[in-house]
PDB file of N, CA and C in Angstrom:
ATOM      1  N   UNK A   1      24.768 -60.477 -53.731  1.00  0.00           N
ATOM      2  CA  UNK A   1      24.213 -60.193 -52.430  1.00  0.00           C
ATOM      3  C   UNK A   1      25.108 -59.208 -51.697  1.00  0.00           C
ATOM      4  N   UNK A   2      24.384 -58.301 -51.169  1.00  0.00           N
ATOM      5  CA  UNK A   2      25.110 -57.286 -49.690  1.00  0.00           C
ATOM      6  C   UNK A   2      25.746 -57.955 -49.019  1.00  0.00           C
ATOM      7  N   UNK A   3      26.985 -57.246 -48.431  1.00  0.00           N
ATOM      8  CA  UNK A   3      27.335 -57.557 -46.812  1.00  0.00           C
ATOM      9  C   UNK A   3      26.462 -57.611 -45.984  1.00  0.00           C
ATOM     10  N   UNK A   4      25.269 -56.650 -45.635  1.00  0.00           N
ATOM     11  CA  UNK A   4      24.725 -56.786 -45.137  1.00  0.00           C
ATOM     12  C   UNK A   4      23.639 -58.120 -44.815  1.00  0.00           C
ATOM     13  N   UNK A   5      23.689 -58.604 -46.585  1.00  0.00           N
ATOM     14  CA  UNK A   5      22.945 -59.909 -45.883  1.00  0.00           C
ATOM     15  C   UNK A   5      23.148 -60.968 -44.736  1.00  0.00           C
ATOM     16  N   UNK A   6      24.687 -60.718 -45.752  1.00  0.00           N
ATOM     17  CA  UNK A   6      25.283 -61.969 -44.547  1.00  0.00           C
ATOM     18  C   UNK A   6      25.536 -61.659 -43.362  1.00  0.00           C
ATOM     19  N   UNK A   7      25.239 -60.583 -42.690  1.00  0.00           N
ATOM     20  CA  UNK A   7      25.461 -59.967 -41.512  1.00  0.00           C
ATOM     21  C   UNK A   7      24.025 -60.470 -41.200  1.00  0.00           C
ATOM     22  N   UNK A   8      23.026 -60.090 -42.124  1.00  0.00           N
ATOM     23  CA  UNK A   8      21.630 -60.716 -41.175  1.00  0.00           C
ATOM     24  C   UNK A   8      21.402 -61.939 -40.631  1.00  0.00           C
ATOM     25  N   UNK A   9      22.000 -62.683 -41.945  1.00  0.00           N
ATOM     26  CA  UNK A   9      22.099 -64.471 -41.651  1.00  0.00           C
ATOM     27  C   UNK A   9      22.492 -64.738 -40.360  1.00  0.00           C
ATOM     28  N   UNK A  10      23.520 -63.825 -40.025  1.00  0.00           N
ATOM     29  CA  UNK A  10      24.814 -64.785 -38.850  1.00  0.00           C
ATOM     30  C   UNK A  10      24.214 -64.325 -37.698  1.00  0.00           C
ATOM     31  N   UNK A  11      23.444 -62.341 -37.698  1.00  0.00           N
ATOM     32  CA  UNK A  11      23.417 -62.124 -36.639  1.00  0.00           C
ATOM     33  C   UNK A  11      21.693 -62.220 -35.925  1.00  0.00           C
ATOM     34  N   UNK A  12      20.847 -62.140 -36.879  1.00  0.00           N
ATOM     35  CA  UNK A  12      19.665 -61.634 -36.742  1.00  0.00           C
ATOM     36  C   UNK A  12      18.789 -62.875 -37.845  1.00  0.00           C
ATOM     37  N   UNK A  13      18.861 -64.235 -38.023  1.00  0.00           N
ATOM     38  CA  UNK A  13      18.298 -64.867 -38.861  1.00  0.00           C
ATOM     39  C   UNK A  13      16.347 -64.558 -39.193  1.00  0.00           C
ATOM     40  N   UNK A  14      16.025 -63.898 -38.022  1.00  0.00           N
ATOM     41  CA  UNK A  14      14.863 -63.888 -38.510  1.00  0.00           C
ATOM     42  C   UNK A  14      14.177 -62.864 -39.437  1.00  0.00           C
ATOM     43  N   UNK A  15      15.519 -61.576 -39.023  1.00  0.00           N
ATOM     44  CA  UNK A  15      14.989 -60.849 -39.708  1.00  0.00           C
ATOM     45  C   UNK A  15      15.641 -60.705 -41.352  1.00  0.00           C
ATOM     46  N   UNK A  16      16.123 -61.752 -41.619  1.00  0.00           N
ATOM     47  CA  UNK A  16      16.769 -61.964 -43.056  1.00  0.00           C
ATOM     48  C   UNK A  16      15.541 -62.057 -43.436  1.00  0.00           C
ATOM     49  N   UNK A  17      15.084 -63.101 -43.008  1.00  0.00           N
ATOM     50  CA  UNK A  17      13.450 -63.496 -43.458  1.00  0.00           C
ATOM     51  C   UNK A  17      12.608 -62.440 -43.687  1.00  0.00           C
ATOM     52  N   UNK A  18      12.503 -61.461 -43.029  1.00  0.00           N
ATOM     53  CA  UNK A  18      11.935 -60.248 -42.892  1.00  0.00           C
ATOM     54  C   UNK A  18      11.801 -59.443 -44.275  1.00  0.00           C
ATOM     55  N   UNK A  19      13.047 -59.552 -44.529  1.00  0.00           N
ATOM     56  CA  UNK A  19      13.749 -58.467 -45.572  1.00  0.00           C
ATOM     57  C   UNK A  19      13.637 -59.062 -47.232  1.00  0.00           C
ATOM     58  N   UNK A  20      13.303 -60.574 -47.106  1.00  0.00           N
ATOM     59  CA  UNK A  20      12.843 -61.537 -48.009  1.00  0.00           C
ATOM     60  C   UNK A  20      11.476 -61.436 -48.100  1.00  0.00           C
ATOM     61  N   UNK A  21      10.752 -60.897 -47.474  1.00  0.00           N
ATOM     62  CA  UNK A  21       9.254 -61.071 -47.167  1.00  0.00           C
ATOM     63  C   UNK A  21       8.929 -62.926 -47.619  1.00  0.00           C
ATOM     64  N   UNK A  22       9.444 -63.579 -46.374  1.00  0.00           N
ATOM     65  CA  UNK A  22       9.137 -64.938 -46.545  1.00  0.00           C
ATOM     66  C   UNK A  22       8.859 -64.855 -44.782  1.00  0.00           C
ATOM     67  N   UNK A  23       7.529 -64.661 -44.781  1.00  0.00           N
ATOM     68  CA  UNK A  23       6.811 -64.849 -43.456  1.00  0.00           C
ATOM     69  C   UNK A  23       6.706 -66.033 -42.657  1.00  0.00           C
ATOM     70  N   UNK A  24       6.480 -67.112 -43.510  1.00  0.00           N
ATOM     71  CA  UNK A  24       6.026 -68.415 -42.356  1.00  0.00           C
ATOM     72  C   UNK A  24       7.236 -68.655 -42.053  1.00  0.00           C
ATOM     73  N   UNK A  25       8.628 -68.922 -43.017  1.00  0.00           N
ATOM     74  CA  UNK A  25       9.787 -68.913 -42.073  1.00  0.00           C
ATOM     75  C   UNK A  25      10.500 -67.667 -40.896  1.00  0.00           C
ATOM     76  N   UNK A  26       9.868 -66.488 -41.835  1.00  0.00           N
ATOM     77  CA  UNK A  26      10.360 -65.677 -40.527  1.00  0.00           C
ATOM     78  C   UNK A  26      10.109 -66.171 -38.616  1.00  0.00           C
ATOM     79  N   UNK A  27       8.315 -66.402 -39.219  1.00  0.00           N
ATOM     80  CA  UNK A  27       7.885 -66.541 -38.069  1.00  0.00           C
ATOM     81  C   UNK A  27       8.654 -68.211 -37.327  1.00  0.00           C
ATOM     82  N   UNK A  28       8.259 -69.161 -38.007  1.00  0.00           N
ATOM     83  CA  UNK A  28       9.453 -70.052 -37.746  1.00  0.00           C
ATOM     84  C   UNK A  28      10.546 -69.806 -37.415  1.00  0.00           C
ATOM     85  N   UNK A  29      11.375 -69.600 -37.635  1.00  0.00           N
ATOM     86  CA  UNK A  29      12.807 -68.837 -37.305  1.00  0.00           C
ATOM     87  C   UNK A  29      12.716 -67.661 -36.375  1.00  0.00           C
ATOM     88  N   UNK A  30      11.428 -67.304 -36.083  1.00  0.00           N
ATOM     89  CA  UNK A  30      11.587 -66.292 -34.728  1.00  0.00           C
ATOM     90  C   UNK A  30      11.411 -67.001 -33.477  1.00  0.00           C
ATOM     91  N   UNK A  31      10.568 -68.208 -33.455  1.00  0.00           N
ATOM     92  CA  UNK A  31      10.715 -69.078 -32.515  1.00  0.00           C
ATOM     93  C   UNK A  31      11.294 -69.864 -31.433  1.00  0.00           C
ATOM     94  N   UNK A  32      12.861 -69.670 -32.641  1.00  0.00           N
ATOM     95  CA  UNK A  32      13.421 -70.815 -32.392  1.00  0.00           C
ATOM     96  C   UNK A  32      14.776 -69.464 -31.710  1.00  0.00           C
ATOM     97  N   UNK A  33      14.662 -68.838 -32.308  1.00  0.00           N
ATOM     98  CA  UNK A  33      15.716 -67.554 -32.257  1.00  0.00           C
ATOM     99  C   UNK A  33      15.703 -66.776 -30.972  1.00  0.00           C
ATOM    100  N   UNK A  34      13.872 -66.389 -30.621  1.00  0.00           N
ATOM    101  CA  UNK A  34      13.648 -66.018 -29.211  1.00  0.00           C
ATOM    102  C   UNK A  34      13.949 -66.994 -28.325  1.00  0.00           C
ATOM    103  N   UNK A  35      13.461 -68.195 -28.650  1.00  0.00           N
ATOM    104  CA  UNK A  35      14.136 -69.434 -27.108  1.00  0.00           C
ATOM    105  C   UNK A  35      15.498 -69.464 -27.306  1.00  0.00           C
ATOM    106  N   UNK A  36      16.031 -69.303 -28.079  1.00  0.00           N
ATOM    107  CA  UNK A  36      17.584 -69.249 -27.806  1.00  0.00           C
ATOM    108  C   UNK A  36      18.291 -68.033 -26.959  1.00  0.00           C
ATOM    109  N   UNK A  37      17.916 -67.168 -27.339  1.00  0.00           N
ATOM    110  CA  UNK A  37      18.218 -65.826 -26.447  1.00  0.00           C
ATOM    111  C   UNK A  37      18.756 -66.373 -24.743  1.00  0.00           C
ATOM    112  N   UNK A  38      17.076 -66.607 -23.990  1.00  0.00           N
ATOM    113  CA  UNK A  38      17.561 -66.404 -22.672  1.00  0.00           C
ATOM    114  C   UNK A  38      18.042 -67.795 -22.467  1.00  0.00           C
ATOM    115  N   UNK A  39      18.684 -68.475 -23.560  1.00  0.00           N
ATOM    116  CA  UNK A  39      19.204 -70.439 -22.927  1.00  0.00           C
ATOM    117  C   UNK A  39      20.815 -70.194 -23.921  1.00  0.00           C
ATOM    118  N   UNK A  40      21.183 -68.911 -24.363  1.00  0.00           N
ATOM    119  CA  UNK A  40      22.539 -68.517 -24.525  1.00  0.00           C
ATOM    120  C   UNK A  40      23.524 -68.993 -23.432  1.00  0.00           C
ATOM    121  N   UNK A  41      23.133 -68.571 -22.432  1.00  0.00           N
ATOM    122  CA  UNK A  41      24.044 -68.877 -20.637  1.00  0.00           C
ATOM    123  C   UNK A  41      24.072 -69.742 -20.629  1.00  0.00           C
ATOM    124  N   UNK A  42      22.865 -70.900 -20.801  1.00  0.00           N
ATOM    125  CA  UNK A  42      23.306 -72.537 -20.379  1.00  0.00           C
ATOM    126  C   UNK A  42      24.055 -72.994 -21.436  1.00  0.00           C
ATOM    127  N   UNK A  43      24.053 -72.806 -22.895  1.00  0.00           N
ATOM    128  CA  UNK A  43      24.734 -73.202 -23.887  1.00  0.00           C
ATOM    129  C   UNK A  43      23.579 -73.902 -25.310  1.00  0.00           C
ATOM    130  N   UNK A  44      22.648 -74.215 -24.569  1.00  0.00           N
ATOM    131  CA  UNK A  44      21.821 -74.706 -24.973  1.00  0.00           C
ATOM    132  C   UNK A  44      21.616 -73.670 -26.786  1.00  0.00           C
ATOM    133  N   UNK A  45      21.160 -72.422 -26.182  1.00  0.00           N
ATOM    134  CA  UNK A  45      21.005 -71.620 -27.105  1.00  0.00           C
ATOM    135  C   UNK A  45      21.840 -71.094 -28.010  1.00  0.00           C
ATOM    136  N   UNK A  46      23.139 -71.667 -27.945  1.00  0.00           N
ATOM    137  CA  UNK A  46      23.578 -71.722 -28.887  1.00  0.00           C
ATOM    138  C   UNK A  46      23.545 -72.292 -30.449  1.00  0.00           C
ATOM    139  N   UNK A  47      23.214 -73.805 -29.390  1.00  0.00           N
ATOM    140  CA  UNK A  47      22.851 -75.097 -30.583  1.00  0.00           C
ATOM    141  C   UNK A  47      21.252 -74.513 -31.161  1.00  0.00           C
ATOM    142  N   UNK A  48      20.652 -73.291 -30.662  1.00  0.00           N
ATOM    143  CA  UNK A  48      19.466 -73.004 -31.476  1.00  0.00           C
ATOM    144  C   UNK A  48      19.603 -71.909 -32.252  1.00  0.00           C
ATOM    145  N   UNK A  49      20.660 -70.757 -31.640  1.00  0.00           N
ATOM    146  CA  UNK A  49      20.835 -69.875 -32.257  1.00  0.00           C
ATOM    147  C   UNK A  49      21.553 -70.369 -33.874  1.00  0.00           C
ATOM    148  N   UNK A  50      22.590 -71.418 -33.490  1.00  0.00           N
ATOM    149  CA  UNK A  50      23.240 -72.271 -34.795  1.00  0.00           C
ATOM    150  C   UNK A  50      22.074 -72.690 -35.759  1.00  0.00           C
ATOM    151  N   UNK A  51      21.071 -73.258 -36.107  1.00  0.00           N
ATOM    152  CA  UNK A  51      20.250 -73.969 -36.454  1.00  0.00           C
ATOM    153  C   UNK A  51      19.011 -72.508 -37.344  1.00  0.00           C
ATOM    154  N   UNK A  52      18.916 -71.450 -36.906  1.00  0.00           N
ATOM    155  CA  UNK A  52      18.633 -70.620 -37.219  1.00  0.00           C
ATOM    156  C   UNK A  52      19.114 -69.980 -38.375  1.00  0.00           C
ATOM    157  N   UNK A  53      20.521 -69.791 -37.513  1.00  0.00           N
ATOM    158  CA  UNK A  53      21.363 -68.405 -38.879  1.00  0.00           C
ATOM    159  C   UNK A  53      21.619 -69.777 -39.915  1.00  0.00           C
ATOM    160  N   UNK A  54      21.771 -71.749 -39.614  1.00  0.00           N
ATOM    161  CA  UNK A  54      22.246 -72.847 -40.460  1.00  0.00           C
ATOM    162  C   UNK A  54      20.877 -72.586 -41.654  1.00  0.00           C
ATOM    163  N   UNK A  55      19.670 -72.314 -40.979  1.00  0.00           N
ATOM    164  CA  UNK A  55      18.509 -72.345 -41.913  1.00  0.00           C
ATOM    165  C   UNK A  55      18.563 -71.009 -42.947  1.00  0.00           C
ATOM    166  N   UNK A  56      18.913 -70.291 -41.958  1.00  0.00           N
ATOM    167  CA  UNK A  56      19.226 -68.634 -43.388  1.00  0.00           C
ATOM    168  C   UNK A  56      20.121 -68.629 -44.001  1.00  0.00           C
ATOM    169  N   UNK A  57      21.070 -69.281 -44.100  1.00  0.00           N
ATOM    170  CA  UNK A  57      22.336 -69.358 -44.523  1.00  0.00           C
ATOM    171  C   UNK A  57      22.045 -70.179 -45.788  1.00  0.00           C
ATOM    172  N   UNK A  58      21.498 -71.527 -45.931  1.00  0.00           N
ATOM    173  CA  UNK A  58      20.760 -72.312 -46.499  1.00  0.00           C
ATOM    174  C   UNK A  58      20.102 -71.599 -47.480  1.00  0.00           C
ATOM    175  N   UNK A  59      18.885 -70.704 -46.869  1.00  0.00           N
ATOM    176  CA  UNK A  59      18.153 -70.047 -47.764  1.00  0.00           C
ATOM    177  C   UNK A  59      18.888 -68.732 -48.494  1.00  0.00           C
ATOM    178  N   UNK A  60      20.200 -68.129 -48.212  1.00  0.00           N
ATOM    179  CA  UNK A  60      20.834 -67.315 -48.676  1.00  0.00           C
ATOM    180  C   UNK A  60      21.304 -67.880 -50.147  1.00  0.00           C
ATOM    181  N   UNK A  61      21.969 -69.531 -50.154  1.00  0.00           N
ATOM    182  CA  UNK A  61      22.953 -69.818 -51.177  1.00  0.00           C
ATOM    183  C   UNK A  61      21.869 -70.137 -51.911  1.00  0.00           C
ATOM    184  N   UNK A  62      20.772 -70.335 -51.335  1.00  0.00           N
ATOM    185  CA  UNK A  62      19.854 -71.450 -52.635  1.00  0.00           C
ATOM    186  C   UNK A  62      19.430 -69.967 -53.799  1.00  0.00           C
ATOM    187  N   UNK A  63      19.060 -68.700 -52.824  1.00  0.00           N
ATOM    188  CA  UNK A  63      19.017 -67.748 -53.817  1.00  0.00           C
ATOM    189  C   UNK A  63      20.108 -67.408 -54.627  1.00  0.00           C
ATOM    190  N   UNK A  64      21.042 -67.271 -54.276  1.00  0.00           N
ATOM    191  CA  UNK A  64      22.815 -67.420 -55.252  1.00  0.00           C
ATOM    192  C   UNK A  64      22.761 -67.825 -55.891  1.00  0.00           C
ATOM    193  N   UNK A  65      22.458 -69.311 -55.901  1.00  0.00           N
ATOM    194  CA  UNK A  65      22.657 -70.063 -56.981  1.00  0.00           C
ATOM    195  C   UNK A  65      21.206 -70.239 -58.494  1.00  0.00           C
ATOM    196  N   UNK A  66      19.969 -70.242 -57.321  1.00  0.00           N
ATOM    197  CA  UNK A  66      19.232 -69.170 -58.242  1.00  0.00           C
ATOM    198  C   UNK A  66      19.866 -68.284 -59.408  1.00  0.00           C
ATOM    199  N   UNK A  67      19.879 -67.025 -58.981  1.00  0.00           N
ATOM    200  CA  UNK A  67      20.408 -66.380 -59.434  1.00  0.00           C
ATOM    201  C   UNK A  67      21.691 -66.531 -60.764  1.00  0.00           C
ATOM    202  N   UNK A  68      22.673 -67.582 -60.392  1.00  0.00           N
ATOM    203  CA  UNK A  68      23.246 -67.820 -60.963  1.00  0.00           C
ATOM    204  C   UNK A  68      23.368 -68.726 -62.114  1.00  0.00           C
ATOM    205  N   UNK A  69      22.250 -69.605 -61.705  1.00  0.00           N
ATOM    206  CA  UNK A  69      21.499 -70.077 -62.885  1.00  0.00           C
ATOM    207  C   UNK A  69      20.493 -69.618 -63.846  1.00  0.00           C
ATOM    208  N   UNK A  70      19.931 -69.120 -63.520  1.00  0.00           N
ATOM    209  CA  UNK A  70      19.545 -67.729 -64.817  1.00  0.00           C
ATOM    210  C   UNK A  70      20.052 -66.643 -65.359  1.00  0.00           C
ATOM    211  N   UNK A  71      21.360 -66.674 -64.873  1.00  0.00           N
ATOM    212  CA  UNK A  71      22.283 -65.880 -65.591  1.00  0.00           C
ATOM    213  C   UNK A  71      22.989 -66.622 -66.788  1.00  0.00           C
ATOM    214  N   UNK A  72      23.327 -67.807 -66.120  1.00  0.00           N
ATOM    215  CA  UNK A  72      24.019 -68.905 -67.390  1.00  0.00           C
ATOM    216  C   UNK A  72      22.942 -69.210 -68.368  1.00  0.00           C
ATOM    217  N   UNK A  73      21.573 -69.351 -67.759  1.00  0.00           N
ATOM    218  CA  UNK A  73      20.555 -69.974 -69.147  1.00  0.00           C
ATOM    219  C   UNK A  73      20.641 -68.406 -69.702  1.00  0.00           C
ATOM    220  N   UNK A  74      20.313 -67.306 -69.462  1.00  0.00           N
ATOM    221  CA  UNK A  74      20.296 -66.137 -70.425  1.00  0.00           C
ATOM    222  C   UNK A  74      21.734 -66.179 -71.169  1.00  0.00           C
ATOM    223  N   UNK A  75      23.260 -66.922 -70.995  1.00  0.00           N
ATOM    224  CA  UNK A  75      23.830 -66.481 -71.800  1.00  0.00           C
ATOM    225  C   UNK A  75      23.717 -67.672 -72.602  1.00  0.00           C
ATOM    226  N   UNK A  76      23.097 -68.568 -72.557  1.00  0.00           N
ATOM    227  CA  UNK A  76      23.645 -69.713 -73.285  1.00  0.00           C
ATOM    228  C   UNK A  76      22.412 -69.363 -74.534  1.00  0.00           C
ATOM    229  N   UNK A  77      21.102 -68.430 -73.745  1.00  0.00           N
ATOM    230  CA  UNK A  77      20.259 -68.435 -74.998  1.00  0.00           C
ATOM    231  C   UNK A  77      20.301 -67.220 -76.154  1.00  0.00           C
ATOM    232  N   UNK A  78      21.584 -66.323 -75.060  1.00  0.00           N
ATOM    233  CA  UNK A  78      22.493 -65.326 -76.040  1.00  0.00           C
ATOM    234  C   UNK A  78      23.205 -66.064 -76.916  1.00  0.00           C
ATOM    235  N   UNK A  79      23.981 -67.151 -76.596  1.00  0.00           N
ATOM    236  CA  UNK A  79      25.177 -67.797 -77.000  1.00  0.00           C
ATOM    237  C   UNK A  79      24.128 -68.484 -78.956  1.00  0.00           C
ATOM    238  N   UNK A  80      22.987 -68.797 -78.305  1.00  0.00           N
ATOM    239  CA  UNK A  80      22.685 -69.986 -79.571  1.00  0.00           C
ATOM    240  C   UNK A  80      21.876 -68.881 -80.809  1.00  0.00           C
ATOM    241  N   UNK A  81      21.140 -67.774 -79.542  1.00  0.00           N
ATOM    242  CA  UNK A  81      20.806 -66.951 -80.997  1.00  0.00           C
ATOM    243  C   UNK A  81      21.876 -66.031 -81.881  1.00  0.00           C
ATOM    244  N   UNK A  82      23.326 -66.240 -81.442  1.00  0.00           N
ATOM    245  CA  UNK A  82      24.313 -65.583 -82.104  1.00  0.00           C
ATOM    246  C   UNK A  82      24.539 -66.519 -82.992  1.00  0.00           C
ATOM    247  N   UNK A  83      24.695 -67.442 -82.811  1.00  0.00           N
ATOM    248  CA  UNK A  83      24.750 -68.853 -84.187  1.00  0.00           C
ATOM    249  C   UNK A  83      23.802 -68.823 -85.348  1.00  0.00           C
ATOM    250  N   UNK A  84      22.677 -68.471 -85.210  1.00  0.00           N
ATOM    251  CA  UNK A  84      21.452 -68.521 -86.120  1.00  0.00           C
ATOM    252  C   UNK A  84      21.939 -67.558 -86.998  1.00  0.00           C
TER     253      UNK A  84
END
């Protein structure tokens, strides 16, 4: 993954979503992201802005590890047809 992802996660969670083309959470996560904005000052929006970039962040590693698990099954099915 980019720097840039993780820059989307922390700063802009909805539009990670965006860039995933995973819409119903975008739109979910824009929800929650716009009411946080103007309730930043009371503090409130923090605990929403948190809960946002906590949900992209979430959806960042699960692709990682994705990823990283089909890298190990492709070598392991390198690994067994070198035995044959």
């Amino acid at each position: 993954m980019s720097f840039g992802m993780y820059l989307l996660v922390i700063f802009c969670p909805p539009l990670y979503f965006a860039v995933r083309k995973r819409w119903v959470a975008m739109v979910i996560n824009g929800m929650f992201y716009l009411a946080a904005i103007p309730l930043l000052f009371i503090g409130v929006g923090i605990i929403l802005w948190g809960l946002c970039a906590l949900h992209a962040a979430w959806d960042l590693m699960h692709v990682i590890r994705e990823k990283q698990m089909q890298r190990q099954a492709a070598l392991i099915v390198e690994k067994m047809q070198e035995k044959k």
